[in-house]
C-alpha atoms as a PDB file:
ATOM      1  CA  UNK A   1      -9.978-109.030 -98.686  1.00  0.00           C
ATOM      2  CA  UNK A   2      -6.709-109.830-100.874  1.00  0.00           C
ATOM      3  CA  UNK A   3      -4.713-110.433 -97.382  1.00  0.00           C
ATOM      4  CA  UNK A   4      -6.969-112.604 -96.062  1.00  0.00           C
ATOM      5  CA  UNK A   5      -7.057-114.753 -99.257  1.00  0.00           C
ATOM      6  CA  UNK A   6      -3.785-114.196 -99.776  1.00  0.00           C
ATOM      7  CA  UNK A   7      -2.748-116.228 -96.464  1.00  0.00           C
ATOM      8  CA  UNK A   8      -6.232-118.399 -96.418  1.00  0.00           C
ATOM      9  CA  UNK A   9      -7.889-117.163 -93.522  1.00  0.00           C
ATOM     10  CA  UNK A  10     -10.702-118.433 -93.608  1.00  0.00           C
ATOM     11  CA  UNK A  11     -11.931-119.911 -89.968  1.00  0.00           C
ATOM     12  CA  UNK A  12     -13.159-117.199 -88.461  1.00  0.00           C
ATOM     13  CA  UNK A  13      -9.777-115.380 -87.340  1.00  0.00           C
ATOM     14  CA  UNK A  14     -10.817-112.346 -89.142  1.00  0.00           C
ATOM     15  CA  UNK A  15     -14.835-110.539 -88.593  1.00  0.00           C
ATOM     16  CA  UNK A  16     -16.074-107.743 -90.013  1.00  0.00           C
ATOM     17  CA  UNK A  17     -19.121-105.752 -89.759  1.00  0.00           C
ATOM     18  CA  UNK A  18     -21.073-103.989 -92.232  1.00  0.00           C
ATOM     19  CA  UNK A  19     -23.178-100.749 -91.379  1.00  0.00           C
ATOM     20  CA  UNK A  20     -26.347 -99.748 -93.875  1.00  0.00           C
ATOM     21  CA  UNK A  21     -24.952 -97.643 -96.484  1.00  0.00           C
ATOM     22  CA  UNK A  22     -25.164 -93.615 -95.528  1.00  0.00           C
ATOM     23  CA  UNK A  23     -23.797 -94.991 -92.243  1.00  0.00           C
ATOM     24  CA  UNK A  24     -19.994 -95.745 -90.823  1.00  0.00           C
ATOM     25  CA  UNK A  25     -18.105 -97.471 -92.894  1.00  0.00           C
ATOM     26  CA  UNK A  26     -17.843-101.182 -92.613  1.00  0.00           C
ATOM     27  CA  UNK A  27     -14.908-102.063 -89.778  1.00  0.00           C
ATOM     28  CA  UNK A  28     -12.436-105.118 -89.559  1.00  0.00           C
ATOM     29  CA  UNK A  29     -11.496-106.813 -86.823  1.00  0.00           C
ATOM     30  CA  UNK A  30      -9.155-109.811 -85.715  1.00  0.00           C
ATOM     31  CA  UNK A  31     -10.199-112.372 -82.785  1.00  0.00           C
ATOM     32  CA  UNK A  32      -8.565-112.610 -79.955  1.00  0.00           C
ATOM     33  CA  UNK A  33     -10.861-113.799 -77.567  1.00  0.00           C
ATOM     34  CA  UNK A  34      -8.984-116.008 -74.635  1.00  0.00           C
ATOM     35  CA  UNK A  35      -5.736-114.728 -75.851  1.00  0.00           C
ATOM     36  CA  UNK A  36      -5.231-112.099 -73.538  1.00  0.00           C
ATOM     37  CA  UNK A  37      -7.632-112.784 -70.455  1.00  0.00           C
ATOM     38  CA  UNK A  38      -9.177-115.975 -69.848  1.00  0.00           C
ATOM     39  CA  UNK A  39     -12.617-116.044 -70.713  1.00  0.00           C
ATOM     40  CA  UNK A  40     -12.921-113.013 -72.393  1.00  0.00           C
ATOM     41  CA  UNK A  41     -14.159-111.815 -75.929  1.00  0.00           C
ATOM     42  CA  UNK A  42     -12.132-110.051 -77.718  1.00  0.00           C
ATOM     43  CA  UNK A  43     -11.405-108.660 -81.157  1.00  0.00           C
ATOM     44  CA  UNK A  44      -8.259-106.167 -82.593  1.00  0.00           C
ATOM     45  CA  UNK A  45      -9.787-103.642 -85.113  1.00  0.00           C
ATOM     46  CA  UNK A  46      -7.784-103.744 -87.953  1.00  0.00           C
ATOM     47  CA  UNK A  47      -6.934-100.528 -90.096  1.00  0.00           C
ATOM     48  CA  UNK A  48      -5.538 -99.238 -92.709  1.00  0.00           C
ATOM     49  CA  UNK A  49      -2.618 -98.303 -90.383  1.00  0.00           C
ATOM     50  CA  UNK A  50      -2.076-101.470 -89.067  1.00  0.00           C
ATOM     51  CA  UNK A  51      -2.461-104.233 -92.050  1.00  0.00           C
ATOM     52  CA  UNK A  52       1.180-104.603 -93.203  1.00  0.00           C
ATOM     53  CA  UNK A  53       1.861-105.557 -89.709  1.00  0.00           C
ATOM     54  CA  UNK A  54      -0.370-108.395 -90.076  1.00  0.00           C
ATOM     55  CA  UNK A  55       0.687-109.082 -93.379  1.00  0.00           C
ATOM     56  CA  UNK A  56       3.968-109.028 -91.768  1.00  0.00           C
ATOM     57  CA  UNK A  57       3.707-111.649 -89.201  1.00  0.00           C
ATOM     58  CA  UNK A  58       1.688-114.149 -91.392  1.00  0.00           C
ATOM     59  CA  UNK A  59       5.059-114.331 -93.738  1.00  0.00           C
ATOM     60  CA  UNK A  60       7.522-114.101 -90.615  1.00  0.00           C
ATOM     61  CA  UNK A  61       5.504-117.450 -89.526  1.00  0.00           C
ATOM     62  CA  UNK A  62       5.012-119.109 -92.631  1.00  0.00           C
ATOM     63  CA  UNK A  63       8.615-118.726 -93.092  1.00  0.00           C
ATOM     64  CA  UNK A  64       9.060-121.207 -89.801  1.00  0.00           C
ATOM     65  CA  UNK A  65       6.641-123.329 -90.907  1.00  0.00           C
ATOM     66  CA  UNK A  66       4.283-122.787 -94.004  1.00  0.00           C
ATOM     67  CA  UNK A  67       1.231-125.305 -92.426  1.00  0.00           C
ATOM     68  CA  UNK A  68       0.729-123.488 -89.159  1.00  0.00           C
ATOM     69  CA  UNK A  69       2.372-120.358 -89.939  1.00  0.00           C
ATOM     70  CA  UNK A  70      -1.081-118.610 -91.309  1.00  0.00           C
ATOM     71  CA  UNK A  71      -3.305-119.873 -88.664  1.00  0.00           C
ATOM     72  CA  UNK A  72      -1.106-118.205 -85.698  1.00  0.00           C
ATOM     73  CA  UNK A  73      -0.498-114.875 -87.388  1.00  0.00           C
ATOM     74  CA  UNK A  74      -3.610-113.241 -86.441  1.00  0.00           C
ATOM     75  CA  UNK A  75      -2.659-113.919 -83.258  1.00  0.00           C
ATOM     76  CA  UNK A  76       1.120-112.577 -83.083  1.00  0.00           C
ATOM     77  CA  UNK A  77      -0.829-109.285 -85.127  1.00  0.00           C
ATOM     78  CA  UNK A  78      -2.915-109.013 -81.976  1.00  0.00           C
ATOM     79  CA  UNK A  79      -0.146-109.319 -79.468  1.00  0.00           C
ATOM     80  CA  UNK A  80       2.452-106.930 -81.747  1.00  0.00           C
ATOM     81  CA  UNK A  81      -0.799-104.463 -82.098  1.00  0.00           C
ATOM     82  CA  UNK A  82      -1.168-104.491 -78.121  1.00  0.00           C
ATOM     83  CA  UNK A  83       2.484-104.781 -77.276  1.00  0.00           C
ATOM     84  CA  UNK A  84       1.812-107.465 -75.415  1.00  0.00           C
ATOM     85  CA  UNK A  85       2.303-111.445 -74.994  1.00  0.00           C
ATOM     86  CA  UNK A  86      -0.617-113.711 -74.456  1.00  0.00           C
ATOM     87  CA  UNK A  87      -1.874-114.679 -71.447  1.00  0.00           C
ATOM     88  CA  UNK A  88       0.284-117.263 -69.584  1.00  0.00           C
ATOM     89  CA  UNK A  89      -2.187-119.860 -70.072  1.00  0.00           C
ATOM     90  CA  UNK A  90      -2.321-119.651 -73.327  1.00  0.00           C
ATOM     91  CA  UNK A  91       0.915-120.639 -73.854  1.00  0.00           C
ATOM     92  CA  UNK A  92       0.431-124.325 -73.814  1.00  0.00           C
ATOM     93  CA  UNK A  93      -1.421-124.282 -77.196  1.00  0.00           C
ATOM     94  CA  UNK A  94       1.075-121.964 -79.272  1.00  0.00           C
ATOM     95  CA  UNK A  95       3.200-124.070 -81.050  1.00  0.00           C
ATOM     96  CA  UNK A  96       6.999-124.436 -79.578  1.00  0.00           C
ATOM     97  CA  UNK A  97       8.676-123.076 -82.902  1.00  0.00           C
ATOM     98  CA  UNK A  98       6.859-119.898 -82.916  1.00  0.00           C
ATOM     99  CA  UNK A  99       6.940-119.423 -79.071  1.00  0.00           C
ATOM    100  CA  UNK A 100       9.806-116.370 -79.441  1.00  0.00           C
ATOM    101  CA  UNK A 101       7.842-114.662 -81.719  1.00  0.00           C
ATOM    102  CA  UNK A 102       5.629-114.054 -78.743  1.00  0.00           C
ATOM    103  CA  UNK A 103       7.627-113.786 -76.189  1.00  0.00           C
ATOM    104  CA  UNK A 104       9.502-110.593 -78.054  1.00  0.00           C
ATOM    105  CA  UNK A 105       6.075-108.843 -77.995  1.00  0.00           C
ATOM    106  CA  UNK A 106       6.067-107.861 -74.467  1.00  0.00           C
ATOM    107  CA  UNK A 107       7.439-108.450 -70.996  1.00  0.00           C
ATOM    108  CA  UNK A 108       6.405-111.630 -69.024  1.00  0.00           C
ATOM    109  CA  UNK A 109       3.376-111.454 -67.480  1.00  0.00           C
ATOM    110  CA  UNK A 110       2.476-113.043 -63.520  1.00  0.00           C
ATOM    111  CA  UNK A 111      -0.555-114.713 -63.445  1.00  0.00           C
ATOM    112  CA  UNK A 112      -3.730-112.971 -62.392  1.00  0.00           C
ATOM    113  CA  UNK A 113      -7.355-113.702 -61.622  1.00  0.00           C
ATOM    114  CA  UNK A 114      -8.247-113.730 -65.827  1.00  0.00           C
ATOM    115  CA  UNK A 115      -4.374-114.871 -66.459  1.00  0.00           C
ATOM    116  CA  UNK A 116      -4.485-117.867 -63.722  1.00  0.00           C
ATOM    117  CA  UNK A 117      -0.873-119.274 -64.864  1.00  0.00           C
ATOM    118  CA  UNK A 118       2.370-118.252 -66.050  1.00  0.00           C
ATOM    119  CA  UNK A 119       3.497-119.645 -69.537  1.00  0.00           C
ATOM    120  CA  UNK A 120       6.182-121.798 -67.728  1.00  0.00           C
ATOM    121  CA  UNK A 121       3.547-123.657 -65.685  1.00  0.00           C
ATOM    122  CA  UNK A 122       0.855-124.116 -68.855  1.00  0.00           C
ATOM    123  CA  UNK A 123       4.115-125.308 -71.254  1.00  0.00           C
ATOM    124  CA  UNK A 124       5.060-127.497 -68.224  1.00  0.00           C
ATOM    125  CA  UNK A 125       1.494-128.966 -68.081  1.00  0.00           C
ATOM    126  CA  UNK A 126       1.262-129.112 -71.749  1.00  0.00           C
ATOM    127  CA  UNK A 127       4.216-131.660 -71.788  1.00  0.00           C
ATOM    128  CA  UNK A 128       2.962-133.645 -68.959  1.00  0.00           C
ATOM    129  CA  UNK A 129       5.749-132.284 -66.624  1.00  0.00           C
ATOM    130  CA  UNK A 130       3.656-132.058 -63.852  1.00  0.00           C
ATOM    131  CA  UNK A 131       0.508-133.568 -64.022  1.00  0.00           C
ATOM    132  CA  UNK A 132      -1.585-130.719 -63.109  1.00  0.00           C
ATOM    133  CA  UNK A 133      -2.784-129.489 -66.593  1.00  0.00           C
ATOM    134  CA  UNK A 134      -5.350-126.692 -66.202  1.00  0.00           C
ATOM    135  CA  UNK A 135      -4.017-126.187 -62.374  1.00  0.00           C
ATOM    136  CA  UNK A 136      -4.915-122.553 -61.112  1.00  0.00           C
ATOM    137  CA  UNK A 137      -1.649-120.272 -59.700  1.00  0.00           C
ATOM    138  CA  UNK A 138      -2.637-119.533 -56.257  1.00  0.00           C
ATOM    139  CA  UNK A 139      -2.168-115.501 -56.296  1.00  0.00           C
ATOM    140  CA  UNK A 140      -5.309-116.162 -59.110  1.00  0.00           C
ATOM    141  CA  UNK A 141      -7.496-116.998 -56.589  1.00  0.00           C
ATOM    142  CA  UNK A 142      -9.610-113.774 -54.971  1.00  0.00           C
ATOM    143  CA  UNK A 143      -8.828-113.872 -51.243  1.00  0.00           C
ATOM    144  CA  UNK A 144     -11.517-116.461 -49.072  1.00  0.00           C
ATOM    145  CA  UNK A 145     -12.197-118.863 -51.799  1.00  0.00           C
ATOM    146  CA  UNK A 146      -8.809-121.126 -51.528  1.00  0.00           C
ATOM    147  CA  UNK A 147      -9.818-124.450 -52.344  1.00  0.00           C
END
């Protein structure tokens, strides 16, 4: 509870769930949902063996940049936890200066049916390069439903 007040994460990035007592003990987990497959709910359990690598990348981010930094920490925790980067679509709504941090937490991934575009294409979109904001990578779409 210190860590999360600590870096004021409040907004639902962090869920727990209690168990009546004589049970299992209450567990902690981080959201991730739509971070690593589009449309999907997720959550990272966090333990006593992973905290310091959240605490970790909440003060590698507020380091960058002390307003966003705490919000997108979870996030990087999740990735670092899984070894892996977020889903290429996702990559229009992380924030360019902490875009690295990401990208060093796994290799590159090709767009799939729940990963429908690289992170080239949705940071393309996201700046208006293109036009096609939200467009779907056509190796995403199961074979016999192309538009």
């Amino acid at each position: 509870m210190r860590l999360i007040a600590k870096h004021e994460w409040f907004g639902g990035e962090i869920w727990w769930h209690s168990f009546p007592v004589g049970e299992s003990p209450s567990q902690v987990f981080v959201a991730c949902s739509d971070l690593f497959l589009w449309g999907c709910a997720d959550l990272e359990p966090l333990t006593p063996d992973n905290i310091a690598l959240l605490d970790e990348a909440a003060g590698e981010l507020t380091a960058i940049d002390d307003c966003y930094g705490p919000e997108w920490a979870p996030r990087l925790f999740c990735c670092r936890t899984r070894k892996m980067r977020p889903q290429g679509a996702y990559y229009k709504y992380i924030p360019d200066q902490f875009r690295d941090k990401f990208d060093a937490c796994g290799p590159e991934r090709q767009p799939t049916f729940g990963d429908p575009q690289s992170a080239a294409q949705a940071i393309e979109a996201r700046q208006g390069g293109n036009g096609k904001a939200g467009a779907v990578h056509e190796s995403a779409v199961p074979e016999g439903n192309a538009p």
